[in-house]
Protein backbone atom coordinates (compact mmCIF):
# COMPACT_ATOMS: atom_id res chain seq x y z
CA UNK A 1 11.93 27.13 47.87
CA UNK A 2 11.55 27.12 44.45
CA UNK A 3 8.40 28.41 42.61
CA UNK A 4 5.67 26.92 40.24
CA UNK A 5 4.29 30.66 38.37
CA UNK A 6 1.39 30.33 36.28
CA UNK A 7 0.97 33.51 33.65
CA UNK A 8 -3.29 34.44 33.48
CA UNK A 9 -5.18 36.21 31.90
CA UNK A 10 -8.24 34.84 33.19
CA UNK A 11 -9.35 32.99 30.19
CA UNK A 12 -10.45 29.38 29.94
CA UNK A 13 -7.10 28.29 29.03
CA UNK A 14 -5.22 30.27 31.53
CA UNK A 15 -7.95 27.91 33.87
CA UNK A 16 -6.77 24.85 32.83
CA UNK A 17 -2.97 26.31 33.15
CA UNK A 18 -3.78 27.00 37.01
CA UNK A 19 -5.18 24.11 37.24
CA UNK A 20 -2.66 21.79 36.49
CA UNK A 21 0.13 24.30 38.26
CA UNK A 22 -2.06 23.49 41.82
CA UNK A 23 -2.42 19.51 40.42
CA UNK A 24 1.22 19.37 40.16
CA UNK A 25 2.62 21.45 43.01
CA UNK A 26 0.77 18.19 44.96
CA UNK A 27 3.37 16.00 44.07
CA UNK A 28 6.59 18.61 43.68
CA UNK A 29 5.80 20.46 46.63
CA UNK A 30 6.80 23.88 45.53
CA UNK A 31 3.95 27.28 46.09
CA UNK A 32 2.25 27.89 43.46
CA UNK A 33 2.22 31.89 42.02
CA UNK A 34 -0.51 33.18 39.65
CA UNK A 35 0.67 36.48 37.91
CA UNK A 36 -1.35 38.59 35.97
CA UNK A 37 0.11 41.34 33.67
CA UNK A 38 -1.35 44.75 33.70
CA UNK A 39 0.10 47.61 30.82
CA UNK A 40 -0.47 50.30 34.02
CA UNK A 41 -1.77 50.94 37.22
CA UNK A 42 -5.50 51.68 36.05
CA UNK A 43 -5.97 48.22 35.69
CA UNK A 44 -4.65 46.81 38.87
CA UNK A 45 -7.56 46.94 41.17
CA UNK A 46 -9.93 44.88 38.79
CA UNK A 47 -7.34 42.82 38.29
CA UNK A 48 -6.57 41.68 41.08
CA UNK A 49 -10.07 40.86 42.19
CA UNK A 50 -10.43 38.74 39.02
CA UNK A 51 -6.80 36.85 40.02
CA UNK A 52 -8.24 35.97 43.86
CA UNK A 53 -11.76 35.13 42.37
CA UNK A 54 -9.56 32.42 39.95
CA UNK A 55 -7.33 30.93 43.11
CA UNK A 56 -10.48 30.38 44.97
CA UNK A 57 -12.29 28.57 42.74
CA UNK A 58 -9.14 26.51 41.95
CA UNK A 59 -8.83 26.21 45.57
CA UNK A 60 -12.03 24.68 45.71
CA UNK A 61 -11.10 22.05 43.42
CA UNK A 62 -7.54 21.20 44.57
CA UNK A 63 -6.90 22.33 47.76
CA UNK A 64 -4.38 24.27 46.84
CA UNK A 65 -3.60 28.12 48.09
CA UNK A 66 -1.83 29.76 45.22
CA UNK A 67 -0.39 33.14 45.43
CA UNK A 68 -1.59 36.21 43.30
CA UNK A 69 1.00 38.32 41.72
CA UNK A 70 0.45 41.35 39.75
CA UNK A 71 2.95 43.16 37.24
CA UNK A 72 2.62 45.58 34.65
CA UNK A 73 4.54 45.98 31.14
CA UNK A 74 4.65 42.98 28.73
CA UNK A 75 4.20 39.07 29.01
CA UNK A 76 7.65 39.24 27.50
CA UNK A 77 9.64 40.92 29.81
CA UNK A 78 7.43 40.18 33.21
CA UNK A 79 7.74 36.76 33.13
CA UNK A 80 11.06 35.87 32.59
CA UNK A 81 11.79 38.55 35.07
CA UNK A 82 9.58 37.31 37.76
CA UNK A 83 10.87 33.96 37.42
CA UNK A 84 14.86 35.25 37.93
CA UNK A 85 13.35 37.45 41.05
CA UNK A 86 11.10 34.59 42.57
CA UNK A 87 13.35 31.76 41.78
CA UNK A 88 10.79 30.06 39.82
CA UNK A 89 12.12 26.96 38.29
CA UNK A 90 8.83 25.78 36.34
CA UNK A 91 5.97 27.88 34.28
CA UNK A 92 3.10 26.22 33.62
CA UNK A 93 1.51 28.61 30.34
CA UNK A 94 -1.60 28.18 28.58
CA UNK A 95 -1.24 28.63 24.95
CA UNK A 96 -4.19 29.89 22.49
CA UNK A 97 -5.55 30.07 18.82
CA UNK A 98 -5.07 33.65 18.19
CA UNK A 99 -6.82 35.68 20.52
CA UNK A 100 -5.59 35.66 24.67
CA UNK A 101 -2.57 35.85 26.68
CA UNK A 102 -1.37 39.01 24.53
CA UNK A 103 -1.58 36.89 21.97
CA UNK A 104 0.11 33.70 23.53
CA UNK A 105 -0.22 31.86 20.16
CA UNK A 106 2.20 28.80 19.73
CA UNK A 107 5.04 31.43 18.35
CA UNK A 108 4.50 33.62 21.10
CA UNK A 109 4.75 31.04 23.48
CA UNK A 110 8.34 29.93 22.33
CA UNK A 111 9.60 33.30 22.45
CA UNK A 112 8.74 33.45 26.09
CA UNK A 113 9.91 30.28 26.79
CA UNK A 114 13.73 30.97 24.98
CA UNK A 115 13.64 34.33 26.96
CA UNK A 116 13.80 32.43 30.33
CA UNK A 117 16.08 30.00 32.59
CA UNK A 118 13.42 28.22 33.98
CA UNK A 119 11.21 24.97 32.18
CA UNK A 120 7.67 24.75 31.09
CA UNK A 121 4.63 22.69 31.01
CA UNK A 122 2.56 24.43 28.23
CA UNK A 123 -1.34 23.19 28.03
CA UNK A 124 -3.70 23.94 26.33
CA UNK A 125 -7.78 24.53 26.82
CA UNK A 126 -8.44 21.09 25.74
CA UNK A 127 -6.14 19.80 27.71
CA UNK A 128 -8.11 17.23 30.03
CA UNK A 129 -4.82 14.81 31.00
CA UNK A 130 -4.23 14.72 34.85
CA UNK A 131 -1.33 16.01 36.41
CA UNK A 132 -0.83 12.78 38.24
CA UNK A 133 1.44 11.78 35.23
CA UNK A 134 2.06 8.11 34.69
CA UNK A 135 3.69 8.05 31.20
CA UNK A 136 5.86 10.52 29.64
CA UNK A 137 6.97 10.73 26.15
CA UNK A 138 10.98 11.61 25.47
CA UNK A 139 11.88 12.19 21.68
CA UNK A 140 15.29 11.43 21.03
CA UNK A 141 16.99 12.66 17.83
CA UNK A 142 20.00 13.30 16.44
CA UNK A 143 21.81 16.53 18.94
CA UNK A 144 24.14 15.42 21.40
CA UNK A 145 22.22 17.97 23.94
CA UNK A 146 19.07 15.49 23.55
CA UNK A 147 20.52 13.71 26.20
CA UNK A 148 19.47 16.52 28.80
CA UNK A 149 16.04 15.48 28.55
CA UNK A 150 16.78 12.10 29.45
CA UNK A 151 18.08 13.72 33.22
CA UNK A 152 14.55 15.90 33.62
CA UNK A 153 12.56 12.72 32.43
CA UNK A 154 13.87 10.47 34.89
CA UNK A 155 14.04 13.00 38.02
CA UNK A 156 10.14 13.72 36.77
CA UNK A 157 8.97 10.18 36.28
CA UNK A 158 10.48 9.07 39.99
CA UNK A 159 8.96 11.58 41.41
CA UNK A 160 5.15 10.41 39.82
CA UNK A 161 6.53 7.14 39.58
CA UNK A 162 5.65 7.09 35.94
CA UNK A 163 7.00 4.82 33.35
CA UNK A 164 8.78 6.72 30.41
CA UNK A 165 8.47 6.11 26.65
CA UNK A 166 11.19 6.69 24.54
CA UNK A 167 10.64 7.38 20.94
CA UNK A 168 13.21 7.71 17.74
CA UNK A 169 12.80 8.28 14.38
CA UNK A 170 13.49 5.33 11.99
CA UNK A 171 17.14 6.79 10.19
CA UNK A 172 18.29 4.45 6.36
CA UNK A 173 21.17 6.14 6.48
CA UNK A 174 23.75 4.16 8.49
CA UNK A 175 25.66 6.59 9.59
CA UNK A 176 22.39 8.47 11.23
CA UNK A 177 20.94 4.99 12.27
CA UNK A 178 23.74 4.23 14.32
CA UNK A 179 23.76 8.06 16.04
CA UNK A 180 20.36 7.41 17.27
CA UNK A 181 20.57 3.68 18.15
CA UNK A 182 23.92 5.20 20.49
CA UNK A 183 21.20 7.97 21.83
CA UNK A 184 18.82 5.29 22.62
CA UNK A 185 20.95 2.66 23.92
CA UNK A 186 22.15 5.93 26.33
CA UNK A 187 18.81 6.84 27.43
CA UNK A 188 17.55 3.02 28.47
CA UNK A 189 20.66 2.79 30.47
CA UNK A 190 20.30 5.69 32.16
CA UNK A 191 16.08 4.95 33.18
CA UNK A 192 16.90 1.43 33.66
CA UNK A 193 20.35 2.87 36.36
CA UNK A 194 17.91 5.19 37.93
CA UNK A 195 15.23 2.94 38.16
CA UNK A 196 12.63 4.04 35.63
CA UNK A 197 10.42 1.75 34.22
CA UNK A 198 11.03 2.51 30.02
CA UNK A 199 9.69 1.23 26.45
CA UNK A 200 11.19 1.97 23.35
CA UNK A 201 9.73 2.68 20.06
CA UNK A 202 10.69 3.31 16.67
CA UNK A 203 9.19 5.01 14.16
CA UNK A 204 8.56 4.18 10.74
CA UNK A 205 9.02 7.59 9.54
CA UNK A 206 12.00 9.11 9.21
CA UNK A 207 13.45 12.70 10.74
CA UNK A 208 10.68 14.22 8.10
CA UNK A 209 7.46 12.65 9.29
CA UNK A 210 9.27 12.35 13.14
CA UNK A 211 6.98 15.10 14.85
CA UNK A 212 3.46 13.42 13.14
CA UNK A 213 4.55 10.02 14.04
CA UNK A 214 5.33 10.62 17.65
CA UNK A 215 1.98 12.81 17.97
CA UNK A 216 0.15 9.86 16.85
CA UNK A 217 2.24 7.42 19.24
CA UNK A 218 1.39 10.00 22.23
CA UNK A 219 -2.74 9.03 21.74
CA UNK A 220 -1.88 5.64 21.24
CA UNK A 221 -0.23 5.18 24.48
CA UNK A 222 -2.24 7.93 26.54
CA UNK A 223 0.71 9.49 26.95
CA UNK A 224 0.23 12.46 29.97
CA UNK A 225 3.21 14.89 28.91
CA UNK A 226 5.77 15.00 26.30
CA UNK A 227 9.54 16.10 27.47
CA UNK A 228 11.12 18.06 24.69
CA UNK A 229 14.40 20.43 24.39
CA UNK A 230 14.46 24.22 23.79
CA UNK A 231 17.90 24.87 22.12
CA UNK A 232 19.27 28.52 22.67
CA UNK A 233 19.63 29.69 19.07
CA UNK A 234 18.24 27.13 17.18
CA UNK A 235 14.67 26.99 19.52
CA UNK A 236 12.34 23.63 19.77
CA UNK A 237 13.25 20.84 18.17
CA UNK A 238 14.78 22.49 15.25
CA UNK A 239 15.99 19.36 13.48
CA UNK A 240 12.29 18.13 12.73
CA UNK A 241 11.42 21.29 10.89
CA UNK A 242 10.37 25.02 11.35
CA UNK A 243 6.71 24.59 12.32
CA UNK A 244 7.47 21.24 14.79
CA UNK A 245 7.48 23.45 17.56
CA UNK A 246 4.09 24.64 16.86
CA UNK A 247 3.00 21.42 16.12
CA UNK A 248 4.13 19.68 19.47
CA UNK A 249 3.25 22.54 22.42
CA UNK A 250 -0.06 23.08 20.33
CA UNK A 251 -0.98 19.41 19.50
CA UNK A 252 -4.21 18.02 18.55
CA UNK A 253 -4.91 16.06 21.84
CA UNK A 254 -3.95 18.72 24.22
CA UNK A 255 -1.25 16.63 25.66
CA UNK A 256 0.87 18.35 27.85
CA UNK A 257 3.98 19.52 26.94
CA UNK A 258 7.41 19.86 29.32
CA UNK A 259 10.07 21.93 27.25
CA UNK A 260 13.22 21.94 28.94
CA UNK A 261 15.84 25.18 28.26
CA UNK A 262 19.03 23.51 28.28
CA UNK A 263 21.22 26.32 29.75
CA UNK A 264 19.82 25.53 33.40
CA UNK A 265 18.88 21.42 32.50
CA UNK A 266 20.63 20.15 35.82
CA UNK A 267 18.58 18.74 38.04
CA UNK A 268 20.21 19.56 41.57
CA UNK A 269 19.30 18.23 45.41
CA UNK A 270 17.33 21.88 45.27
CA UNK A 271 15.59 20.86 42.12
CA UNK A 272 11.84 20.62 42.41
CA UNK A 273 12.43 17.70 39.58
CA UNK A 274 14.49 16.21 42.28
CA UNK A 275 14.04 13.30 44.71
């Protein structure tokens, strides 16, 4: 069975991280794996009684039994390989200011993310939104591989029978206007085949303002987690700008935030994003 793994470092944001894994794991029904990262052995016994003090208490509050784990080396090249080894299909990461996770800033937090197969739900400390999602954001722009988030989306929202919000940015060009009114006239097909309750919204801002204006849409509509696309090579969301990625895991609300790898975005019969 497929894995959630949920990196700590025993912080308050690594808290709310296990938190939401055990929330979540309610619904997917996949074990949940808390893994701690060591640099050597001399650290391993304290650790480890830190990592079972953590599942406890979040056992207390969820019911949930998670699994400790601990490794030793780097965040960097620990978790992508425990996820190959344990067949983990879904980290759920804290992200920090600039102190933490080995510094698991919003940077950080990408390159760990493009270094694995497997999709994450990045929170933060603030983050106070229940994993019992009812409405998830999908950004469409202009990639064709934008289309791959549609497939996670649905699978997610049918499993939390959540209604999905689709959001585009307003194009003048007519060329680009038509690109994304094909993209969104794709994705309400596909909810409204699969049986996903959608709305639609466009932007008044163009591809320049896109990541502020769908931010600001995400509060509006109490949005519980935004689905976004990792592209191998170009990273998050590259056509909105160099710092969007920064802006969306690490946003002002503490929204959730699902960021799909698109090298492994099928969602399978094994999938825990399946039915």
């Amino acid at each position: 069975m497929s894995k959630i793994i949920v990196p700590t470092d025993f912080s308050s944001t690594s808290d709310a991280a296990v938190n939401y894994a055990c929330e979540i794991s309610k619904t997917l029904k996949s074990p949940v794996e808390v893994l701690h990262i060591v640099k050597d052995k001399s650290g391993e016994a304290d650790a480890l009684t830190k990592l079972n003090a953590q599942i406890s208490k979040h056992k207390e509050k969820t019911g949930i039994e998670a699994t400790p784990t601990i490794r030793f080396g780097s965040i960097f090249e620990e978790i992508p390989k425990m996820t190959e080894e344990l067949n983990g299909e879904l980290i759920v990461m804290g992200t920090h200011g600039l102190t933490g996770l080995q510094y698991l800033t919003g940077s950080n937090a990408l390159r760990v993310i493009s270094d694995s197969d497997a999709q994450f739900i990045v929170v933060q400390e603030k983050t106070k939104h229940s994993a019992n999602i009812k409405r998830i954001l999908v950004p469409l722009d202009l990639h064709k591989e934008t289309k791959q988030k549609i497939k996670f989306a649905s699978a997610l929202a049918q499993k939390f029978n959540a209604e999905v919000h689709i959001i585009c940015p307003k194009e003048t060009d007519e060329f680009l206007s038509n690109q994304v009114k094909r993209n969104m006239s794709y994705a309400e097909g596909y909810f409204v085949e699969h049986g996903v309750a959608c709305k639609t919204k466009v932007t008044e801002e163009g591809s320049s303002g896109f990541v502020k204006e769908l931010l600001k849409y995400a509060q509006y509509a109490e949005i519980d987690l935004i689905c976004i696309l990792n592209f191998a090579g170009e990273r998050l969301i590259h056509a909105f700008g160099v710092a969007a990625e920064q802006q969306v895991i690490t946003n002002d609300a503490g929204i959730p935030v699902l960021v799909i790898n698109p090298i492994s975005a099928n969602v399978d019969s094994r999938s825990i994003f399946a039915q």
